[in-house]
N, C-alpha and C. Protein backbone atom coordinates (compact mmCIF):
# COMPACT_ATOMS: atom_id res chain seq x y z
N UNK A 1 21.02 -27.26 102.71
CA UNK A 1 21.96 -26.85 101.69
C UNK A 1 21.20 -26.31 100.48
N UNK A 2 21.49 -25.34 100.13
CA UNK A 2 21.34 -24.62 98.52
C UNK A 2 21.86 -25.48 97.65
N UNK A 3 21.18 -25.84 96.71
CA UNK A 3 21.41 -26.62 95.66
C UNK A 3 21.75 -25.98 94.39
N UNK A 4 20.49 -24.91 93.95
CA UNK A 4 20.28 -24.44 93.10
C UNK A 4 19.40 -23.41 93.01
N UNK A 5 19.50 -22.17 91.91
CA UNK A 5 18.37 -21.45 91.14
C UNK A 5 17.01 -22.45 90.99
N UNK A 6 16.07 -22.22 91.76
CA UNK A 6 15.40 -23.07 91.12
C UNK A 6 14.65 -22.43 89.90
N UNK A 7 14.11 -21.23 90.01
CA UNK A 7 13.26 -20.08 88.97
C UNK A 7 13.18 -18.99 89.28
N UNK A 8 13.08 -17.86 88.45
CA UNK A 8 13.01 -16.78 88.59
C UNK A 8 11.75 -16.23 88.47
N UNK A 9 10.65 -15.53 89.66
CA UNK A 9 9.47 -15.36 89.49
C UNK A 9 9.34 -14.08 88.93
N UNK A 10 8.76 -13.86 87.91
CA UNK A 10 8.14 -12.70 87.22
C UNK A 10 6.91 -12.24 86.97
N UNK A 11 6.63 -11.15 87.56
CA UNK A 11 4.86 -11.00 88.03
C UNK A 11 4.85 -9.68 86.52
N UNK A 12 4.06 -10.20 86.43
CA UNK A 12 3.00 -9.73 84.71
C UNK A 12 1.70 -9.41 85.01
N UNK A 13 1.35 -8.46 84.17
CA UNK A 13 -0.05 -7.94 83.87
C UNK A 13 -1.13 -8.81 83.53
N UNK A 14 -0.41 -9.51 82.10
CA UNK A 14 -1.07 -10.10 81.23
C UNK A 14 -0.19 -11.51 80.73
N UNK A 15 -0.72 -12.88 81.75
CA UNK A 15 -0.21 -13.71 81.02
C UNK A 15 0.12 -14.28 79.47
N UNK A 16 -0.96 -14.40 78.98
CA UNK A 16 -0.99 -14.43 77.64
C UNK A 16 -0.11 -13.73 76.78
N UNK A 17 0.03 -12.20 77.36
CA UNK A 17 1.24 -11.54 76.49
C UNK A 17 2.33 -12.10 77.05
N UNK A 18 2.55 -12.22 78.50
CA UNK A 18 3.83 -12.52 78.41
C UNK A 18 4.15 -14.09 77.93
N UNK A 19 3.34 -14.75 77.98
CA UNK A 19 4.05 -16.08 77.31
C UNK A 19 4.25 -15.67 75.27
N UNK A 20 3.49 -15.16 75.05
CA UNK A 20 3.36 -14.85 73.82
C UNK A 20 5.18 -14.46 73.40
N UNK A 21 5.51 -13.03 74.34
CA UNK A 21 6.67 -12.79 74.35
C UNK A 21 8.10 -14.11 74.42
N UNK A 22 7.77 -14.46 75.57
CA UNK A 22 8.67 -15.57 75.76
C UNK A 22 9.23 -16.66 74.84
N UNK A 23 7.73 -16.92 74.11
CA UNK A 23 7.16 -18.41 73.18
C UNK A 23 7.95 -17.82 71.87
N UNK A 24 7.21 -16.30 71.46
CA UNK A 24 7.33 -16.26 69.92
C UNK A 24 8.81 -15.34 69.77
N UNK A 25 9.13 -14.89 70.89
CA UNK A 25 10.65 -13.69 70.64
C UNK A 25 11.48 -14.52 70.97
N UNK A 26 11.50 -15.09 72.15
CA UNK A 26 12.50 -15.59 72.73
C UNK A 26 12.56 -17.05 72.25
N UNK A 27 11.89 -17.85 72.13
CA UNK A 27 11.68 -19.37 71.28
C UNK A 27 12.03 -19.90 72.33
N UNK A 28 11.32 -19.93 73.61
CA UNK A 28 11.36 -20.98 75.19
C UNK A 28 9.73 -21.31 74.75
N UNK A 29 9.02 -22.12 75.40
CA UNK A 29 7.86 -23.19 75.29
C UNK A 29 7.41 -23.03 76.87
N UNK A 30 6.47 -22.78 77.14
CA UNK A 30 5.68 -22.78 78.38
C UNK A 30 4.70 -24.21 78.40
N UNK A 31 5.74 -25.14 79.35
CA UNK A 31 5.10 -26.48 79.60
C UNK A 31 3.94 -26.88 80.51
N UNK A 32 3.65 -25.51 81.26
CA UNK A 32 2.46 -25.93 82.50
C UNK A 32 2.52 -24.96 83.05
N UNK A 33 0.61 -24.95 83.24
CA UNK A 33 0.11 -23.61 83.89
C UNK A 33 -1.01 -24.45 85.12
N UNK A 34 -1.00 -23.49 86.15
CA UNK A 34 -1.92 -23.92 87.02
C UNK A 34 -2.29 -22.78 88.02
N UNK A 35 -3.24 -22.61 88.69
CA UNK A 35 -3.95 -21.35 89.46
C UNK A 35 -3.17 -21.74 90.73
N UNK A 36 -2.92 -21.42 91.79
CA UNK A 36 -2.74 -21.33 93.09
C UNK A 36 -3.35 -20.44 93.99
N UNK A 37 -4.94 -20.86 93.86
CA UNK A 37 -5.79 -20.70 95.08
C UNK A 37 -5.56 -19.42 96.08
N UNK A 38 -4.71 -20.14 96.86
CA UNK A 38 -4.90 -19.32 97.96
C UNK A 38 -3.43 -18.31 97.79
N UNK A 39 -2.77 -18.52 96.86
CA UNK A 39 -2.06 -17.21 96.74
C UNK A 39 -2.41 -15.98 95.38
N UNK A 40 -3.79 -16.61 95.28
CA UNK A 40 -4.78 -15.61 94.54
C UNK A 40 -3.59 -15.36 93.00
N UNK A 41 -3.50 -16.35 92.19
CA UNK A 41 -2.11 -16.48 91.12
C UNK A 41 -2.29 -17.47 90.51
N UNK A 42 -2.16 -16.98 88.71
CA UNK A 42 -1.96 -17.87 87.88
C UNK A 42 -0.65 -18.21 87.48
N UNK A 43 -0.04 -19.14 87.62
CA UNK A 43 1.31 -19.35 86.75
C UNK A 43 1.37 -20.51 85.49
N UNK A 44 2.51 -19.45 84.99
CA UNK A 44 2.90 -20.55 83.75
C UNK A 44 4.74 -20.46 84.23
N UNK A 45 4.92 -22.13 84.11
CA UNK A 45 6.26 -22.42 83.82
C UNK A 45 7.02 -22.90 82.54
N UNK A 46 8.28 -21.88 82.80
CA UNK A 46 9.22 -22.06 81.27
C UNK A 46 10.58 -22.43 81.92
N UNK A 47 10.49 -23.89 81.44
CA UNK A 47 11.85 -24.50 81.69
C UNK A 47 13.42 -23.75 80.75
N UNK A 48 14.16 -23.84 81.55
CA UNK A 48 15.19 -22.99 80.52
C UNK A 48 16.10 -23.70 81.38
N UNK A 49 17.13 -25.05 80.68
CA UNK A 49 18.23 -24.98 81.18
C UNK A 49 17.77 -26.25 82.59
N UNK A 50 18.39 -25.90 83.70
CA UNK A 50 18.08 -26.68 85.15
C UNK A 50 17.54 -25.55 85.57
N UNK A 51 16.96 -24.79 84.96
CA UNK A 51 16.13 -23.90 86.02
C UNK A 51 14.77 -23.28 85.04
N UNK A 52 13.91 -22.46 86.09
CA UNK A 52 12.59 -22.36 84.97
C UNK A 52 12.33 -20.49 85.80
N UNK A 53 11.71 -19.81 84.38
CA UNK A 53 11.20 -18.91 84.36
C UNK A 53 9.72 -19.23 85.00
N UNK A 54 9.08 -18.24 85.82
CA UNK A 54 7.93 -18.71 86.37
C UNK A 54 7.32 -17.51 86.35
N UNK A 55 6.16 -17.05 85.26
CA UNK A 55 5.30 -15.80 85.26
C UNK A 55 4.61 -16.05 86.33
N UNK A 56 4.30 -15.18 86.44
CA UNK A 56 2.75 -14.60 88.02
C UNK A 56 2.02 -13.95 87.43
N UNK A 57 0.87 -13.85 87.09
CA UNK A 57 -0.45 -13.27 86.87
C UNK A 57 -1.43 -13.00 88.18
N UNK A 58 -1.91 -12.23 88.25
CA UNK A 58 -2.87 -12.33 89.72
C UNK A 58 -4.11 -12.89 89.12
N UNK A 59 -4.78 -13.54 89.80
CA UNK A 59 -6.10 -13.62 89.94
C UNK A 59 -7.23 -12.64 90.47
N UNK A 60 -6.94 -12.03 91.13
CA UNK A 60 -7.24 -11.21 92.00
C UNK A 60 -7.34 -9.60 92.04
N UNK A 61 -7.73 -8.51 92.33
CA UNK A 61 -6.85 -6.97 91.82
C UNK A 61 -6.66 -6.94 93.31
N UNK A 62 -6.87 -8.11 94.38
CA UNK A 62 -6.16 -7.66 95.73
C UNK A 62 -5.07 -8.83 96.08
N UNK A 63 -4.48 -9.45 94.93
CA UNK A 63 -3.86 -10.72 95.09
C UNK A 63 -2.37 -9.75 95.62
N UNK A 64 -1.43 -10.72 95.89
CA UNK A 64 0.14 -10.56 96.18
C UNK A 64 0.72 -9.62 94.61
N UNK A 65 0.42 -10.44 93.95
CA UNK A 65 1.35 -10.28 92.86
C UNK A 65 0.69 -9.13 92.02
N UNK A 66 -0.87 -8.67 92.35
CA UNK A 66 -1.36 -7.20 91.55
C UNK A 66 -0.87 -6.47 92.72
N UNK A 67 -0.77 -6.71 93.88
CA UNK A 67 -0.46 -5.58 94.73
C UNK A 67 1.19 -5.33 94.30
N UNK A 68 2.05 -6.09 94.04
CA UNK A 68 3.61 -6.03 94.09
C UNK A 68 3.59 -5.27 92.25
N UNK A 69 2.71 -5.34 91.35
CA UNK A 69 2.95 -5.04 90.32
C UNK A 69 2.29 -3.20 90.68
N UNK A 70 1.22 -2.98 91.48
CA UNK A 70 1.02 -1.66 91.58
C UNK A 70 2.21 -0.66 92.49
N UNK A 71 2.66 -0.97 93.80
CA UNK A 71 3.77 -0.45 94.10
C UNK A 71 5.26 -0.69 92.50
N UNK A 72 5.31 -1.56 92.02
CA UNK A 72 6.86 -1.73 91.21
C UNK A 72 6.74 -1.94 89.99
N UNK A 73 5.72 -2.20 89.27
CA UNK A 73 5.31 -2.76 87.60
C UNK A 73 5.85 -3.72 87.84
N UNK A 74 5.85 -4.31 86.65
CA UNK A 74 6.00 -5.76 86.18
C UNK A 74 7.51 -6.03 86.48
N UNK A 75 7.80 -7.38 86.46
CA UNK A 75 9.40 -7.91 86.78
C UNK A 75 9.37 -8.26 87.49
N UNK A 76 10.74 -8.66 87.42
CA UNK A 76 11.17 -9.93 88.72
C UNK A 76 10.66 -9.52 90.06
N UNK A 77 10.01 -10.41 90.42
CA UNK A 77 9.46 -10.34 91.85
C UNK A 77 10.36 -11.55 93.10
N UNK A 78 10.30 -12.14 92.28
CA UNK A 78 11.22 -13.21 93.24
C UNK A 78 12.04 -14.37 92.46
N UNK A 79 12.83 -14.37 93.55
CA UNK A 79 14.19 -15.59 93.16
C UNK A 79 14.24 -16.64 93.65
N UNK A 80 13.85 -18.08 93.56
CA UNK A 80 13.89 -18.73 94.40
C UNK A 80 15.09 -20.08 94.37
N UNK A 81 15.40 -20.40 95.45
CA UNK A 81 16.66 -21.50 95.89
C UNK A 81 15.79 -22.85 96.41
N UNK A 82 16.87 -24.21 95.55
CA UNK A 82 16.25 -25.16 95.89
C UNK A 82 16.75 -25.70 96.93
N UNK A 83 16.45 -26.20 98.31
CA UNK A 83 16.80 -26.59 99.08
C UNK A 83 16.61 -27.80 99.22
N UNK A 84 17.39 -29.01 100.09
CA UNK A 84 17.11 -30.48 100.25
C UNK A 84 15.78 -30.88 101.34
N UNK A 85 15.88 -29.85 102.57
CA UNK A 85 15.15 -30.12 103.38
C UNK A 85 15.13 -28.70 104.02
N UNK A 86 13.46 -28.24 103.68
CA UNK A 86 12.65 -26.87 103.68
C UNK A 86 12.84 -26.40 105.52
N UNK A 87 12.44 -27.57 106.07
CA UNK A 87 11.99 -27.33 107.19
C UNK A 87 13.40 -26.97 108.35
N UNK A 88 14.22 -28.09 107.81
CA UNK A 88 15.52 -27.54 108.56
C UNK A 88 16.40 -26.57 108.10
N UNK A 89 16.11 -26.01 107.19
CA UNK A 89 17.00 -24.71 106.71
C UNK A 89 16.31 -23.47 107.35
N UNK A 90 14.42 -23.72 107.41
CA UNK A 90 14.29 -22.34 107.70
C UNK A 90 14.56 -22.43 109.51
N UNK A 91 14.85 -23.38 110.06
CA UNK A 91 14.88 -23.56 111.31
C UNK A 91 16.61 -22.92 111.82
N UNK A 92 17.42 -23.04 110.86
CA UNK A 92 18.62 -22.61 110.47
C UNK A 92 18.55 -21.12 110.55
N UNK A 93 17.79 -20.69 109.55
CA UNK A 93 18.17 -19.26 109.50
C UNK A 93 17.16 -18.88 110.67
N UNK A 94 15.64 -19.07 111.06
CA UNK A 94 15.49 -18.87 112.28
C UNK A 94 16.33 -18.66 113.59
N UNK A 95 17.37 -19.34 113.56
CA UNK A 95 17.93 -19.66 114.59
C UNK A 95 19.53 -18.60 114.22
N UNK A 96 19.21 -17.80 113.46
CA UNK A 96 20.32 -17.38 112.90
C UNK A 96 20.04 -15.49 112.55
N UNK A 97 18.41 -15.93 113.38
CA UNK A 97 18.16 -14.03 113.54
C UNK A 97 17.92 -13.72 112.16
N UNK A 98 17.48 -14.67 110.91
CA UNK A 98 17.18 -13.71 109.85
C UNK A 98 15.51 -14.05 109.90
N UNK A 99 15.50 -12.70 109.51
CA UNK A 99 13.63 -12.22 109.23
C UNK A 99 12.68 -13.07 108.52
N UNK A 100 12.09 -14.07 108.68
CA UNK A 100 11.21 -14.70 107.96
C UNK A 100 9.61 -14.74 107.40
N UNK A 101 9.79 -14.20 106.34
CA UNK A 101 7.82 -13.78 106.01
C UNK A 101 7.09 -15.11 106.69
N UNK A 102 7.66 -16.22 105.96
CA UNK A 102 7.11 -18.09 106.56
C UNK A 102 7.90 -18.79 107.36
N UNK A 103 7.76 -18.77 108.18
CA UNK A 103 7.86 -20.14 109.40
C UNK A 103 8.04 -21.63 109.45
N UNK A 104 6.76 -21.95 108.77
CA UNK A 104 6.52 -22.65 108.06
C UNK A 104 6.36 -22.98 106.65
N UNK A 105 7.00 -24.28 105.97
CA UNK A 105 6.51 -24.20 104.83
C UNK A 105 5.38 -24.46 104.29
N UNK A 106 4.79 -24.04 103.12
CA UNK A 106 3.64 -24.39 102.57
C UNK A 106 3.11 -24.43 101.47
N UNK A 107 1.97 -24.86 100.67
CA UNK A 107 2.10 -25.18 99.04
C UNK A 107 2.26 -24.18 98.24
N UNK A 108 3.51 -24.63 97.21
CA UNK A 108 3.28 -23.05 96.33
C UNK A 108 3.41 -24.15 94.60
N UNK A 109 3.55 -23.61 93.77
CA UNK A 109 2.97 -24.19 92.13
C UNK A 109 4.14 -25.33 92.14
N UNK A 110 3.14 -25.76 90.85
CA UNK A 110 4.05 -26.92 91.04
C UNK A 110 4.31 -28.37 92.17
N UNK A 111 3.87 -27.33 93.21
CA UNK A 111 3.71 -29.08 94.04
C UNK A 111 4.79 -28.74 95.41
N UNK A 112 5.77 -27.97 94.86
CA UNK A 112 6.82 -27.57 95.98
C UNK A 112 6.52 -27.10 97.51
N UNK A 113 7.25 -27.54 98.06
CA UNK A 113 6.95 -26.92 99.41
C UNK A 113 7.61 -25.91 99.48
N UNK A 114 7.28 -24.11 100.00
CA UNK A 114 8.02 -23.55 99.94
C UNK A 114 7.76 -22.36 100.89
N UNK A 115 8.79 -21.20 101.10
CA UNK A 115 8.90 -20.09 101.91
C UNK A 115 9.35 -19.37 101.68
N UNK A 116 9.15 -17.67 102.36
CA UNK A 116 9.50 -16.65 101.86
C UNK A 116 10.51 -16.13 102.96
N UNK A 117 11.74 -15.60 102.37
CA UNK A 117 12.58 -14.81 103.57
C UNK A 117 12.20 -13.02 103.16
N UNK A 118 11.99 -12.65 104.21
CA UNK A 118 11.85 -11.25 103.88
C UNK A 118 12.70 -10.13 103.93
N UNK A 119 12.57 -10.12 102.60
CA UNK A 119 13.50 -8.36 101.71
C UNK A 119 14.14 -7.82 102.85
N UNK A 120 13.91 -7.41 103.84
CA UNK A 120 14.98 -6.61 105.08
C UNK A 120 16.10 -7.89 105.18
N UNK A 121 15.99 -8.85 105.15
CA UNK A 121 16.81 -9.55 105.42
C UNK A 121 17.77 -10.13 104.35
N UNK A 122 17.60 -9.47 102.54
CA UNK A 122 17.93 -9.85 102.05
C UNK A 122 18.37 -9.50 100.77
N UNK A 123 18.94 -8.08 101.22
CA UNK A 123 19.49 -7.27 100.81
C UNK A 123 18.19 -6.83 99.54
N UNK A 124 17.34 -6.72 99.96
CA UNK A 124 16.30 -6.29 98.74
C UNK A 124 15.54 -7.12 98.29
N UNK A 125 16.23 -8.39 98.17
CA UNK A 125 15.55 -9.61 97.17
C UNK A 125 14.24 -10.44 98.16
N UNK A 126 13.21 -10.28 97.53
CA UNK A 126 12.06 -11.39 97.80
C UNK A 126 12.97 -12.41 97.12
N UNK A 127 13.24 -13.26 98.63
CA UNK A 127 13.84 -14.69 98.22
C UNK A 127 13.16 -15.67 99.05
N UNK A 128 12.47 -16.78 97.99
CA UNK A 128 11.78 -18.12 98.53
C UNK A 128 13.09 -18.93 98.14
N UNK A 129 12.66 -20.34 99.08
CA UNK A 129 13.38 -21.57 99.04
C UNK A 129 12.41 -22.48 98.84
N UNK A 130 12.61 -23.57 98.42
CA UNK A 130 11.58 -24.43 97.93
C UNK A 130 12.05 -26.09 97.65
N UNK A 131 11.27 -26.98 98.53
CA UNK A 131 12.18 -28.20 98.29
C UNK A 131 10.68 -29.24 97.47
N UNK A 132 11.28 -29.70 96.52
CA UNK A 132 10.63 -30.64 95.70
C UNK A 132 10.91 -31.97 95.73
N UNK A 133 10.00 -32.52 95.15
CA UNK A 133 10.41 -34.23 95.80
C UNK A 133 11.08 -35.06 94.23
């Protein structure tokens, strides 16, 4: 089951500016930042509400998120839904013929377990699901 928005991912150039933006225009507070390794990505999270803004910075100039900012510039890159249980939903839509980037789930910021359904399948949108404990 879909629960919720969990965050809206937004891939940026330049972290620092964009929290700057966020912090000093918008008056939201960026509570926690952490690298994620192997998806070559720095994030900072901004709680807003029951749901959180989540910048993407690359680490990398061959990471996910510099490659998605050179095809599209900056912006929303992904939307993600909180689910109760990761493993039987994507087994759900597996079983339901929609296109899946992940199979399996696996670590993404924050601690979440999570997966990607892929854009052909979704009307455009890079949409992850993500279940937290």
């Amino acid at each position: 089951m879909v629960k919720k928005v969990d965050h809206i991912g937004i891939a940026v150039k330049n972290l620092a500016a964009a929290k700057d933006f966020y912090e000093k225009v918008l008056g939201l507070k960026v509570t926690e930042e952490e690298v994620v390794e192997d998806q070559k990505v720095k994030v900072a999270f901004i709680p807003t509400g029951d749901s959180e803004v989540e910048l993407l910075e690359s680490t990398t100039p061959d990471g996910p998120i510099a490659r998605y900012i050179e095809k599209n510039g900056e912006g929303i890159q992904h939307i993600a839904f909180r689910v109760d249980n990761l493993e039987e939903k994507l087994a759900q839509l597996k079983a339901a013929g929609v296109r899946l980037i992940d199979d399996k789930p696996r670590r993404g910021a924050g601690g979440a377990k999570i997966a990607f359904l892929h854009p052909k399948a979704t009307c455009g949108t890079l949409v992850e699901l993500c279940e937290r404990d």
